[in-house]
PDB file of N, CA and C in Angstrom:
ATOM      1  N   UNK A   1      19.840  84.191  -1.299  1.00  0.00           N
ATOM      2  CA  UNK A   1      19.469  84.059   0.090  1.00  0.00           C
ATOM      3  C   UNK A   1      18.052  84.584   0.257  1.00  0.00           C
ATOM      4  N   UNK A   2      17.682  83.543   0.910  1.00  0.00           N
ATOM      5  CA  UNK A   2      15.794  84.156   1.226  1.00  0.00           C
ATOM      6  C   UNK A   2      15.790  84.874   2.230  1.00  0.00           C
ATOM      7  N   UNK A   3      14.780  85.813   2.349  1.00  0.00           N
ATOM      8  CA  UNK A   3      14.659  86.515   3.805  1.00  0.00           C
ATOM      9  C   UNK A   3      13.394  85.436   4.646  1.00  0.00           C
ATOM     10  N   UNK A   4      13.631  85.377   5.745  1.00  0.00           N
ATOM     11  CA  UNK A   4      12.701  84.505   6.683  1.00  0.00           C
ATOM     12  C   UNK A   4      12.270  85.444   7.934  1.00  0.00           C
ATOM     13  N   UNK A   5      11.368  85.759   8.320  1.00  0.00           N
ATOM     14  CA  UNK A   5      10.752  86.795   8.861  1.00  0.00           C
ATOM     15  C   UNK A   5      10.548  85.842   9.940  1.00  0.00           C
ATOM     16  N   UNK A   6      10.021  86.106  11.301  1.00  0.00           N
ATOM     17  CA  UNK A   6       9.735  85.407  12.361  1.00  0.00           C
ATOM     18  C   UNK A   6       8.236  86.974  12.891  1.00  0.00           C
ATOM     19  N   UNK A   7       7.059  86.175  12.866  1.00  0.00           N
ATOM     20  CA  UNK A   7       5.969  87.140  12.554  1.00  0.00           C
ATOM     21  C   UNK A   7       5.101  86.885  13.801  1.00  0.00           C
ATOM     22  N   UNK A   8       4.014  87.409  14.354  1.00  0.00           N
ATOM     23  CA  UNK A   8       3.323  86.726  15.850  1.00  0.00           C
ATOM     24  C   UNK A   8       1.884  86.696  15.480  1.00  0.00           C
ATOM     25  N   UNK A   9       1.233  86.235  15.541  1.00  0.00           N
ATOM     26  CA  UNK A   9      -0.610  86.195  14.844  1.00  0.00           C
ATOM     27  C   UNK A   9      -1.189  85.249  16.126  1.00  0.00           C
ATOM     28  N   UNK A  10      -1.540  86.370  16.792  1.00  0.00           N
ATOM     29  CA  UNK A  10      -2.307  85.796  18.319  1.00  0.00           C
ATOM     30  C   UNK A  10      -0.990  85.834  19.522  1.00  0.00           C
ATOM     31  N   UNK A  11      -1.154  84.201  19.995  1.00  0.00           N
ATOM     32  CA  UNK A  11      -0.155  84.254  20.918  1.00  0.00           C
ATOM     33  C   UNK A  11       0.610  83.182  20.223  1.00  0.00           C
ATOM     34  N   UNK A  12       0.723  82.649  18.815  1.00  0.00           N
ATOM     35  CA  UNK A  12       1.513  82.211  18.323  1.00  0.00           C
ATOM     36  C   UNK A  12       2.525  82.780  17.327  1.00  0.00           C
ATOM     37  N   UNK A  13       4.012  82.265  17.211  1.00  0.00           N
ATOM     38  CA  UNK A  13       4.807  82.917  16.584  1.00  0.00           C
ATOM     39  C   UNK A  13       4.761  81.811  15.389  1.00  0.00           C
ATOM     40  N   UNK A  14       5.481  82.551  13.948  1.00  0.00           N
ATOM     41  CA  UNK A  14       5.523  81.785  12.552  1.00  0.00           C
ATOM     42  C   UNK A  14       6.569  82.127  11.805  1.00  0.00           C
ATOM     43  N   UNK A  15       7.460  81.475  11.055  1.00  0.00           N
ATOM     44  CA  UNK A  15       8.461  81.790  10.274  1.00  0.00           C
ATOM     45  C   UNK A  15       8.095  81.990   8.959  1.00  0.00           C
ATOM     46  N   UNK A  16       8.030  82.693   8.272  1.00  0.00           N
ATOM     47  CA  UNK A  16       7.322  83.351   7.309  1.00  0.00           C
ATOM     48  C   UNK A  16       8.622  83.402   6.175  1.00  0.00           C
ATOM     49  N   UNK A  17       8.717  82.934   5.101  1.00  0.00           N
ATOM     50  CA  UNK A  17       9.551  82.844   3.879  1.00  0.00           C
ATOM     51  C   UNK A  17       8.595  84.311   3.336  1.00  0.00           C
ATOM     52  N   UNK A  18       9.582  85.277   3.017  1.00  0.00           N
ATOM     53  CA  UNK A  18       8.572  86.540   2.429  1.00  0.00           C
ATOM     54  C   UNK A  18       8.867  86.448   1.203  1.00  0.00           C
ATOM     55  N   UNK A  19       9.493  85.865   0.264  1.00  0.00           N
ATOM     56  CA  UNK A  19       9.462  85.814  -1.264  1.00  0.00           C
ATOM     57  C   UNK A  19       8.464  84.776  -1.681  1.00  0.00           C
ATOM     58  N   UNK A  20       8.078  83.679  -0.615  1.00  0.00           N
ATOM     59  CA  UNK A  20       6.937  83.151  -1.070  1.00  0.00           C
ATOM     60  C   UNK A  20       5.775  83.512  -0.813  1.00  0.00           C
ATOM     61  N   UNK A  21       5.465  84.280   0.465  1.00  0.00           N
ATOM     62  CA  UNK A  21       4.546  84.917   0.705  1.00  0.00           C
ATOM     63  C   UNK A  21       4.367  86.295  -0.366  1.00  0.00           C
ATOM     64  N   UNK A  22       5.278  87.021  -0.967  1.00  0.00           N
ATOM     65  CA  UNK A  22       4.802  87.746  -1.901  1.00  0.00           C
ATOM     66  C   UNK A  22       4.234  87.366  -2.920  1.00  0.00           C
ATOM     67  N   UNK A  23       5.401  86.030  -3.334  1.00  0.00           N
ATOM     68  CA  UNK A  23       4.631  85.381  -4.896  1.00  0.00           C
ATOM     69  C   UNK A  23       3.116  85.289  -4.918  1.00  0.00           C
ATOM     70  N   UNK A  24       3.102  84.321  -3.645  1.00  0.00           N
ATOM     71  CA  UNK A  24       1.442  84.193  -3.697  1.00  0.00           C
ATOM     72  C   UNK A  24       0.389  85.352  -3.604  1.00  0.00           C
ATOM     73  N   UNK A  25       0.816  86.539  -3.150  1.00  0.00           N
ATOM     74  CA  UNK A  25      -0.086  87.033  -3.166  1.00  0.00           C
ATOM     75  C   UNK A  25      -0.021  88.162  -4.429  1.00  0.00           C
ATOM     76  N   UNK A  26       0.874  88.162  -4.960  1.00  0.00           N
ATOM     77  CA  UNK A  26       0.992  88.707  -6.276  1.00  0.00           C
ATOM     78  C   UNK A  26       0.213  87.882  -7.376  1.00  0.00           C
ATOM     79  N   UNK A  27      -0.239  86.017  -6.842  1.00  0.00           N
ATOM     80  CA  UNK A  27      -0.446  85.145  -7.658  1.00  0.00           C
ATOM     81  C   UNK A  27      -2.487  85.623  -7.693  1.00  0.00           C
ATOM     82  N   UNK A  28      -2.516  85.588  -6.013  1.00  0.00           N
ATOM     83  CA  UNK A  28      -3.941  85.824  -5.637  1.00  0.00           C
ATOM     84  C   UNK A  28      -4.569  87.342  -6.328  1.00  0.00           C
ATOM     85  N   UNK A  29      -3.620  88.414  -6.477  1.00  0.00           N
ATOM     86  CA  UNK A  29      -4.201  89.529  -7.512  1.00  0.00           C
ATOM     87  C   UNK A  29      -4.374  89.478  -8.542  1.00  0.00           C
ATOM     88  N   UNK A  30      -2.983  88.522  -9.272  1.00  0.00           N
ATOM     89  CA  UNK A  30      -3.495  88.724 -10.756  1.00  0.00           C
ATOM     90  C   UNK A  30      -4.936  87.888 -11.001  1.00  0.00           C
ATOM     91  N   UNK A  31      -5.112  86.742 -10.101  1.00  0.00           N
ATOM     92  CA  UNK A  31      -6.360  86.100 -10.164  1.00  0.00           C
ATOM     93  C   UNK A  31      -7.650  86.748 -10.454  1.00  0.00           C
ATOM     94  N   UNK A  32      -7.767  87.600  -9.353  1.00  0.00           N
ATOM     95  CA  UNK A  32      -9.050  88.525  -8.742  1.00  0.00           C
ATOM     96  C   UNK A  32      -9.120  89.215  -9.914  1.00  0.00           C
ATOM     97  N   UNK A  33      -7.825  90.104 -10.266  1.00  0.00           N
ATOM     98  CA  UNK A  33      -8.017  91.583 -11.146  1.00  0.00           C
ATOM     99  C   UNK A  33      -8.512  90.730 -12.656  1.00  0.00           C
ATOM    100  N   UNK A  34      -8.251  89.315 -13.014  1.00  0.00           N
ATOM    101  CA  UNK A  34      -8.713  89.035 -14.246  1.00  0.00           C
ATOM    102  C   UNK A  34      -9.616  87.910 -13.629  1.00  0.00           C
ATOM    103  N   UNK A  35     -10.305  87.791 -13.051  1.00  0.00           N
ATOM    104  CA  UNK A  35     -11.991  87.430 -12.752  1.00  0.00           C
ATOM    105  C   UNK A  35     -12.756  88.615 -12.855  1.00  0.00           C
ATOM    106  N   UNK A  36     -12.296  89.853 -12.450  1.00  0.00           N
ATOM    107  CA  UNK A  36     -13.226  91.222 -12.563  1.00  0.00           C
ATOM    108  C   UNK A  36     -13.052  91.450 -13.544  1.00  0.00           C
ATOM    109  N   UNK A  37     -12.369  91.230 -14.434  1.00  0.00           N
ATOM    110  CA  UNK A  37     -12.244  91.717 -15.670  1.00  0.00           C
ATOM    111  C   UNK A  37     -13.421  90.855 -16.768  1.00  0.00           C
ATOM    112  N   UNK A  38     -13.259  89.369 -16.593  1.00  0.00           N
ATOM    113  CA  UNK A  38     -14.052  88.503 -17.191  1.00  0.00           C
ATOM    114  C   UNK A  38     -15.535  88.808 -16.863  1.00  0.00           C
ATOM    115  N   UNK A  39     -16.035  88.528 -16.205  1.00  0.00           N
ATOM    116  CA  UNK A  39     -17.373  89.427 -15.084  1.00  0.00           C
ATOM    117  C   UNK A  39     -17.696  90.280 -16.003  1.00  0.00           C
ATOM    118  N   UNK A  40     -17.030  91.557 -15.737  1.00  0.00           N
ATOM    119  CA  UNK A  40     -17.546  92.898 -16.073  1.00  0.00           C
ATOM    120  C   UNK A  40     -17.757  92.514 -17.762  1.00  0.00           C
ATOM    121  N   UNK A  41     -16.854  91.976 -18.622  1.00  0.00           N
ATOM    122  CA  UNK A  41     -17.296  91.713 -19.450  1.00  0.00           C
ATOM    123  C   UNK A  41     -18.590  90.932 -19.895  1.00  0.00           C
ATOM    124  N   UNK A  42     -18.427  89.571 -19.361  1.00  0.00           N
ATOM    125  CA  UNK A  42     -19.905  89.030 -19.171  1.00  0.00           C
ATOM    126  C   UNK A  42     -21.137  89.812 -18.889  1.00  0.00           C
ATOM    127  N   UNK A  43     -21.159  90.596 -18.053  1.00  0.00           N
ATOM    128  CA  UNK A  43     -22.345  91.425 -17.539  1.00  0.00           C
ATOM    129  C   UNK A  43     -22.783  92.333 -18.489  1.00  0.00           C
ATOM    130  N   UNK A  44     -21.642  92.427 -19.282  1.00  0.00           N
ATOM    131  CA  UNK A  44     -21.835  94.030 -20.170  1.00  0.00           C
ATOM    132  C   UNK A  44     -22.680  93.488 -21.245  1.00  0.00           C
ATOM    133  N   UNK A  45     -21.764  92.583 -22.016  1.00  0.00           N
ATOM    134  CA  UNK A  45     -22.543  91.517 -23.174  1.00  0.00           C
ATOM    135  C   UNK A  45     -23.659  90.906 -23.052  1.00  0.00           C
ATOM    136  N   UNK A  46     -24.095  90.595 -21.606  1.00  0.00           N
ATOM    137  CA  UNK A  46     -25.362  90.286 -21.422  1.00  0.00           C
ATOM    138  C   UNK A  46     -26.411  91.296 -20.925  1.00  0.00           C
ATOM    139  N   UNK A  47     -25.947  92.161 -20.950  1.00  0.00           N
ATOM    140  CA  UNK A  47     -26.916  93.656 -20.427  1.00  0.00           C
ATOM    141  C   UNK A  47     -27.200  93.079 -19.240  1.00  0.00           C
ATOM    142  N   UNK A  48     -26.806  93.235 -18.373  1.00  0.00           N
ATOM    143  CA  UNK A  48     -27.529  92.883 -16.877  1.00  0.00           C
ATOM    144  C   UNK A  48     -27.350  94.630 -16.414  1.00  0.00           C
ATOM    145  N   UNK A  49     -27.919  95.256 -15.802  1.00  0.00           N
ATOM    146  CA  UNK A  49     -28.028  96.352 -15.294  1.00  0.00           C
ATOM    147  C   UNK A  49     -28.530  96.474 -13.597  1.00  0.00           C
ATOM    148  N   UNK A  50     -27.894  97.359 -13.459  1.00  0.00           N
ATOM    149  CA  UNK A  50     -28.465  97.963 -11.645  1.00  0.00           C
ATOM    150  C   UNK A  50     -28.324  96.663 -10.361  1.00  0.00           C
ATOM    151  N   UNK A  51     -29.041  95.615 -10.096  1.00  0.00           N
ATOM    152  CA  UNK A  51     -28.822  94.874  -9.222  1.00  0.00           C
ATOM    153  C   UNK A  51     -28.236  93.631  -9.591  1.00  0.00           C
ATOM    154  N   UNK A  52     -28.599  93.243 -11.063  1.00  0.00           N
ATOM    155  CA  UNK A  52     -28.476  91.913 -11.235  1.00  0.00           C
ATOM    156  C   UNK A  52     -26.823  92.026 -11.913  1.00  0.00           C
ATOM    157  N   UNK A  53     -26.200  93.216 -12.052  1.00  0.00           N
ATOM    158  CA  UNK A  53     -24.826  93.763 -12.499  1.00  0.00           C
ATOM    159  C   UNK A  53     -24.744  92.943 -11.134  1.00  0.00           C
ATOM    160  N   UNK A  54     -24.885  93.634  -9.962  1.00  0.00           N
ATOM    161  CA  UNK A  54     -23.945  93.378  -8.605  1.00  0.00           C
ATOM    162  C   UNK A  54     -24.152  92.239  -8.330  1.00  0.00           C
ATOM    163  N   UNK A  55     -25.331  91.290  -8.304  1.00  0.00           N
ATOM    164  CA  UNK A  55     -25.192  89.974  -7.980  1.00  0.00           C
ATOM    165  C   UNK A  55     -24.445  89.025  -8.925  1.00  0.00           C
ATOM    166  N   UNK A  56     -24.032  89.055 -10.075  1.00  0.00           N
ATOM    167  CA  UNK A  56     -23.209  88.334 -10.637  1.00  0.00           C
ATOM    168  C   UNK A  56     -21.665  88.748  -9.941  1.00  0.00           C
ATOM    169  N   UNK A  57     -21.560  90.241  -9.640  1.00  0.00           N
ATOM    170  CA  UNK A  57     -19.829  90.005  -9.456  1.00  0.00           C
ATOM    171  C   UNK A  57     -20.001  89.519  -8.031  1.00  0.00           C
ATOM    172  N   UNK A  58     -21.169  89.103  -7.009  1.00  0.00           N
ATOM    173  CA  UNK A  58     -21.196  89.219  -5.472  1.00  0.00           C
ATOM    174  C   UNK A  58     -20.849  87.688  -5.917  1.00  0.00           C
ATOM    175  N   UNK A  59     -21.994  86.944  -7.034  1.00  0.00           N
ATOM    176  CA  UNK A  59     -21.338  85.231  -6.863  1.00  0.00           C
ATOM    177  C   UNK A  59     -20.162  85.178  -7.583  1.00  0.00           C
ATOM    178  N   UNK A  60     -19.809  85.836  -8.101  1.00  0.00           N
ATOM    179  CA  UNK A  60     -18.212  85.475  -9.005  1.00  0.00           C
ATOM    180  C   UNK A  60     -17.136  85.568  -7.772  1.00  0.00           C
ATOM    181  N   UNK A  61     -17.457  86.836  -7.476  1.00  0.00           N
ATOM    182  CA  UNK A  61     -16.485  86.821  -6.394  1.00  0.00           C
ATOM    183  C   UNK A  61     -16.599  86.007  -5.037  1.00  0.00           C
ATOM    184  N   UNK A  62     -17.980  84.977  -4.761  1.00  0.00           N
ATOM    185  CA  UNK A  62     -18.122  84.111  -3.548  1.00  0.00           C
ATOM    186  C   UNK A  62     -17.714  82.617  -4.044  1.00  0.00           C
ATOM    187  N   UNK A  63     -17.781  82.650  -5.512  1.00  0.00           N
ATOM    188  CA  UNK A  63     -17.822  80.977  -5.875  1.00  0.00           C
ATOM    189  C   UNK A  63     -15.556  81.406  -5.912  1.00  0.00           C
ATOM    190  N   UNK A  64     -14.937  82.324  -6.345  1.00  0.00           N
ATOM    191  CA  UNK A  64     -13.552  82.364  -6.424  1.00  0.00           C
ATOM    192  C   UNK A  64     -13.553  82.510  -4.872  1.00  0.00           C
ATOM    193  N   UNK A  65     -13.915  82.923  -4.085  1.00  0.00           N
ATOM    194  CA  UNK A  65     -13.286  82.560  -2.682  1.00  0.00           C
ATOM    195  C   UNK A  65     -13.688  81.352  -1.973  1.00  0.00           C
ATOM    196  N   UNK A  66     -14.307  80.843  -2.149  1.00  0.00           N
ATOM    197  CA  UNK A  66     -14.876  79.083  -2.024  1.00  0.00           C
ATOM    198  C   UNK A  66     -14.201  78.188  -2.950  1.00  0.00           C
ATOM    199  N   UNK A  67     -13.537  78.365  -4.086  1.00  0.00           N
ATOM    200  CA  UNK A  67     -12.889  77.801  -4.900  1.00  0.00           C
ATOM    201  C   UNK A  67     -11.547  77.739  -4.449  1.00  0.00           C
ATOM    202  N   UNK A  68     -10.920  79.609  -4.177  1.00  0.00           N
ATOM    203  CA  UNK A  68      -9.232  78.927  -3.570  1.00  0.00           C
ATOM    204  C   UNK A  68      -9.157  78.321  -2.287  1.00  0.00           C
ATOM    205  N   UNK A  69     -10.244  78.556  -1.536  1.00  0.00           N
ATOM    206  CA  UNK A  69     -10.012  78.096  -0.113  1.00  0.00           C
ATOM    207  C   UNK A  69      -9.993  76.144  -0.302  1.00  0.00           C
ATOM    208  N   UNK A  70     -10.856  75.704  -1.240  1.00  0.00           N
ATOM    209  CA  UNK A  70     -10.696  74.350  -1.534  1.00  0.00           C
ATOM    210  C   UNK A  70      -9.662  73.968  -2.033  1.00  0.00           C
ATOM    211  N   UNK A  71      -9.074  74.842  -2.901  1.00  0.00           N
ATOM    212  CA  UNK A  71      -7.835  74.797  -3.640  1.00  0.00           C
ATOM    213  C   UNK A  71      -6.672  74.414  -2.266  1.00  0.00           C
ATOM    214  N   UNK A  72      -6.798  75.448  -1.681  1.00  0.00           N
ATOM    215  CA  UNK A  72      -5.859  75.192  -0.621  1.00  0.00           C
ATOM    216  C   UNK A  72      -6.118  74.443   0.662  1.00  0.00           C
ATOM    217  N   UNK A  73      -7.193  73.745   0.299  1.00  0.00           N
ATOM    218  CA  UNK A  73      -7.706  72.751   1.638  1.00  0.00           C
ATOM    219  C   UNK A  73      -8.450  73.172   2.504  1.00  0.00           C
ATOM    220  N   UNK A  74      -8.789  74.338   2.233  1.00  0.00           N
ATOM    221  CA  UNK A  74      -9.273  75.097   3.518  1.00  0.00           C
ATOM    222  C   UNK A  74      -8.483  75.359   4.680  1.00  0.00           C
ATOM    223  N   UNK A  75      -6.982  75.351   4.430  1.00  0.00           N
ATOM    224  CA  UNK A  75      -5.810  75.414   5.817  1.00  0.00           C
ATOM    225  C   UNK A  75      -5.143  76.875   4.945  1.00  0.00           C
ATOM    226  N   UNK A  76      -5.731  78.179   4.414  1.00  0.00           N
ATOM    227  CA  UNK A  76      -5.033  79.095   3.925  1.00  0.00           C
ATOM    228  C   UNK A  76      -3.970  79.825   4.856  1.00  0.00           C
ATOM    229  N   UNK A  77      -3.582  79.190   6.191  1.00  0.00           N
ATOM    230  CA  UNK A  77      -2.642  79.457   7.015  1.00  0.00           C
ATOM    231  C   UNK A  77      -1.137  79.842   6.524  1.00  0.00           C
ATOM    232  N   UNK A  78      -0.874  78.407   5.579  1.00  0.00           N
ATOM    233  CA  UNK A  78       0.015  78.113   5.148  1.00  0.00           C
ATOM    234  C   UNK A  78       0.389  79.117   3.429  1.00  0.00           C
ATOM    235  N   UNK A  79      -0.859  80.277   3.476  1.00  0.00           N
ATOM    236  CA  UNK A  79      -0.705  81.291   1.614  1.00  0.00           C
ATOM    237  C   UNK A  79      -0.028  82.309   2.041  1.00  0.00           C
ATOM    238  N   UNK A  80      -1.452  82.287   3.133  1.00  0.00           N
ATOM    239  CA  UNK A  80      -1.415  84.036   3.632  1.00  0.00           C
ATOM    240  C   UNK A  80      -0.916  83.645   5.258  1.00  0.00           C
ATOM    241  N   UNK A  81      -0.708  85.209   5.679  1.00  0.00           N
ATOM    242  CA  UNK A  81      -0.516  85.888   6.922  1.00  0.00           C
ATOM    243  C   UNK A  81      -1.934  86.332   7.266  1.00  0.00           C
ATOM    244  N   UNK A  82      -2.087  86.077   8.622  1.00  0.00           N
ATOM    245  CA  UNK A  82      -3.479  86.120   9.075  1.00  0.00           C
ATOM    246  C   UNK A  82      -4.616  85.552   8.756  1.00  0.00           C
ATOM    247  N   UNK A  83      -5.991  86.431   8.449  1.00  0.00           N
ATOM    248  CA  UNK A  83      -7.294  85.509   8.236  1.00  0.00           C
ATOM    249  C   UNK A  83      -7.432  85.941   6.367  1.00  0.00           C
ATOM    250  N   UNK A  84      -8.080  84.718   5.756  1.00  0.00           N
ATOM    251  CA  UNK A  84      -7.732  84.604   4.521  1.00  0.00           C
ATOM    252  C   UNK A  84      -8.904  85.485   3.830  1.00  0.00           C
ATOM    253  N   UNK A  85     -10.238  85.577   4.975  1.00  0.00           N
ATOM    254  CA  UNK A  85     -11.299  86.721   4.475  1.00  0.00           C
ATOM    255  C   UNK A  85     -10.628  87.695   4.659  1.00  0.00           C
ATOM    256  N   UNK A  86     -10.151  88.297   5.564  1.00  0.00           N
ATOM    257  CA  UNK A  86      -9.673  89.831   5.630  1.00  0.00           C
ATOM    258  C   UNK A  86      -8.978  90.214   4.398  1.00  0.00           C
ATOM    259  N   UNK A  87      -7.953  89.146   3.915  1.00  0.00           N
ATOM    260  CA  UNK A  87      -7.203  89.656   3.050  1.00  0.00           C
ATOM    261  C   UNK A  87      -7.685  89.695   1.679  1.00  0.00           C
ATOM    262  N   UNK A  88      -8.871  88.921   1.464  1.00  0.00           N
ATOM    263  CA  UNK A  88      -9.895  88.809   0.290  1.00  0.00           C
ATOM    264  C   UNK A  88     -10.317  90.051   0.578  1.00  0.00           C
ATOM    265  N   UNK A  89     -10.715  90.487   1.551  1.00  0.00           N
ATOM    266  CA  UNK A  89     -11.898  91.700   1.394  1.00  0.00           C
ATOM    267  C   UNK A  89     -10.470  93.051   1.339  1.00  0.00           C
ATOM    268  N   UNK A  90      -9.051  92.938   1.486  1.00  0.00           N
ATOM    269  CA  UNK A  90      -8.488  93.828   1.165  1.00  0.00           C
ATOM    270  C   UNK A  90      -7.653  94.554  -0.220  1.00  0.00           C
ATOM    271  N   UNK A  91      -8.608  93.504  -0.956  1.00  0.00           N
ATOM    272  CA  UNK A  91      -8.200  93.786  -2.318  1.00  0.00           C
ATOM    273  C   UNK A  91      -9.920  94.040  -2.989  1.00  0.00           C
ATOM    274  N   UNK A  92     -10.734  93.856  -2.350  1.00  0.00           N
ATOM    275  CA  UNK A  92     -12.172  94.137  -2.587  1.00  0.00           C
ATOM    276  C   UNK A  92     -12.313  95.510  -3.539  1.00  0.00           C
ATOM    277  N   UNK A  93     -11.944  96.330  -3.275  1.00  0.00           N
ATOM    278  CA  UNK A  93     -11.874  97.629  -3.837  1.00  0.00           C
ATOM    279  C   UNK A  93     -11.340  97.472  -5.316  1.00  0.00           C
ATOM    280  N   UNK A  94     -10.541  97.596  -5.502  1.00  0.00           N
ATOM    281  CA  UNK A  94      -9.533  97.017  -6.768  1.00  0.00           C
ATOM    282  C   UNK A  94     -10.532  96.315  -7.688  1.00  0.00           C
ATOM    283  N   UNK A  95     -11.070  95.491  -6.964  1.00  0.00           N
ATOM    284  CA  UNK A  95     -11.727  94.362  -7.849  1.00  0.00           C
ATOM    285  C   UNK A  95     -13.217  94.571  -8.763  1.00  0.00           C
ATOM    286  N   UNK A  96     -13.967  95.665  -7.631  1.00  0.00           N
ATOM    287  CA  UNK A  96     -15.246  96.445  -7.725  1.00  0.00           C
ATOM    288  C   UNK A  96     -14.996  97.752  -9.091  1.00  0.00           C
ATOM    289  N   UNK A  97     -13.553  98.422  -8.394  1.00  0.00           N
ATOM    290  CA  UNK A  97     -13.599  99.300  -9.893  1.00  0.00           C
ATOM    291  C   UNK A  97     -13.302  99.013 -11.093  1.00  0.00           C
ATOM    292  N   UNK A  98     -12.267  97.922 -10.947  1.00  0.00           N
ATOM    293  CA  UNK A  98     -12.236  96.896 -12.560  1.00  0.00           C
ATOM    294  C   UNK A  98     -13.377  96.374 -12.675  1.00  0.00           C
ATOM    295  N   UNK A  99     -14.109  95.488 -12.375  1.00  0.00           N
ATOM    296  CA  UNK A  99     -15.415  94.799 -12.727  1.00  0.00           C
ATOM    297  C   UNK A  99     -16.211  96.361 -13.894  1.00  0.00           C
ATOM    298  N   UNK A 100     -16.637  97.499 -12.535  1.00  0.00           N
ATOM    299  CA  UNK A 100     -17.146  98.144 -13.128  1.00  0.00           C
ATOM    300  C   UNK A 100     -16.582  98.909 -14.084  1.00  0.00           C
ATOM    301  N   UNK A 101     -15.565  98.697 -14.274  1.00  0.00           N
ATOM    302  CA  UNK A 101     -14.883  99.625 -15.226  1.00  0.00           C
ATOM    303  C   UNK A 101     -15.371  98.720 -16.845  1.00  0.00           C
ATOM    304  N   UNK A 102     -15.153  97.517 -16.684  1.00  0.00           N
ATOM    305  CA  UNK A 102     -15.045  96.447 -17.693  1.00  0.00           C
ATOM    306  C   UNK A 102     -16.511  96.286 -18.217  1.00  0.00           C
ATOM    307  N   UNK A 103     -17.467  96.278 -17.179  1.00  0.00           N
ATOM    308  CA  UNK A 103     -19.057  96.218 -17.167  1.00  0.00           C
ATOM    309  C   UNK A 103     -19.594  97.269 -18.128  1.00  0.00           C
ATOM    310  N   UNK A 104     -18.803  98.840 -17.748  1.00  0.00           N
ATOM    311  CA  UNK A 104     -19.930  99.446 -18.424  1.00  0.00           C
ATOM    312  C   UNK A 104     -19.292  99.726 -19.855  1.00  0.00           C
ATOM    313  N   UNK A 105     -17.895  99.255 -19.995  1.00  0.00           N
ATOM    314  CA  UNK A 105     -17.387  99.493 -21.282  1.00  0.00           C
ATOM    315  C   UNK A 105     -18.056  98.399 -22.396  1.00  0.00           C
ATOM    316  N   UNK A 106     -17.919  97.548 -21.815  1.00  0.00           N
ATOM    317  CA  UNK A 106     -18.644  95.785 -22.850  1.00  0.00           C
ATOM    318  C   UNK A 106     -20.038  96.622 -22.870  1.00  0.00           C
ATOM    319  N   UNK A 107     -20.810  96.935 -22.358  1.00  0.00           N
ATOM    320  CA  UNK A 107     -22.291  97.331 -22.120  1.00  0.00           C
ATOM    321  C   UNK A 107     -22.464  98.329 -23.001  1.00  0.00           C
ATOM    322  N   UNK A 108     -21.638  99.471 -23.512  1.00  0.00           N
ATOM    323  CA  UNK A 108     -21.504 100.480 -24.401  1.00  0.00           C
ATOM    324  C   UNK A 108     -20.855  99.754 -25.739  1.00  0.00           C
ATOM    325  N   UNK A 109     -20.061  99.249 -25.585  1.00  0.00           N
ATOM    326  CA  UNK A 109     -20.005  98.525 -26.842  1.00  0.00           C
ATOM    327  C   UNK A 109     -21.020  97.602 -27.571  1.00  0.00           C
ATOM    328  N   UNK A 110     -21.675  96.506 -26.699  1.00  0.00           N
ATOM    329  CA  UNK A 110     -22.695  96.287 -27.235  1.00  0.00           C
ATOM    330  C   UNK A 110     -23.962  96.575 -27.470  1.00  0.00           C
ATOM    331  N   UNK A 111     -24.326  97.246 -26.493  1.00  0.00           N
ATOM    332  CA  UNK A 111     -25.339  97.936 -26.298  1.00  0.00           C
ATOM    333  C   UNK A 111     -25.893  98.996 -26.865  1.00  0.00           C
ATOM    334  N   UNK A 112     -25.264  99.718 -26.909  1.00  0.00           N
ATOM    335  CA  UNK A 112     -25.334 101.504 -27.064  1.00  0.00           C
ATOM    336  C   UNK A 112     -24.938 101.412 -28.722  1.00  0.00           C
ATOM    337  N   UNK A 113     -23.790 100.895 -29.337  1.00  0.00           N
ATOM    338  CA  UNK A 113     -23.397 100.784 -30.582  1.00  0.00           C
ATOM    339  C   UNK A 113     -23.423 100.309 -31.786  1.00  0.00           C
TER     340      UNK A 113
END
């Protein structure tokens, strides 16, 4: 038996399946957490340092949110609950300390060693 939630976003109400709404967004993390991971590696291997580090994960992370929103038609109504930036920018954190975590390890490995 599924649970079906009945949820309000504005002055409209929505029936919300929450085992699919988890999947997906369990689907949308593992995404993010291994794009930051790929990134930080890239960046490291290529020595990019100080600004040009952050502008690769700023377009990695703008071309993957322009990518699922096409993916999903641009109607992400139907993934997520609420607005589909908010919930991008609420995994933002997560994504910044893996990148950098991954960045300066590849960067010491090749770099430094």
């Amino acid at each position: 038996m599924s649970d079906i939630a009945e949820i309000a976003i504005g002055d409209k109400k929505q029936f919300i399946k929450q085992d699919a709404l988890m999947f997906n967004i369990r689907n949308l993390e593992t995404f993010h957490i291994s794009l930051a991971i790929v990134a930080g590696i890239v960046a490291g291997v290529l020595g990019l340092t100080s600004l040009r580090g952050l502008y690769l994960f700023v377009g990695v992370a703008a071309l993957s949110l322009v990518g699922l929103l096409a993916k999903m038609k641009f109607d992400s109504g139907k993934f997520v609950v609420g607005s589909f930036v908010q919930f991008e920018f609420s995994m933002f954190s997560g994504q910044v300390l893996t990148y950098i975590l991954f960045w300066t390890f590849a960067y010491a490995i090749v770099h430094l060693y």
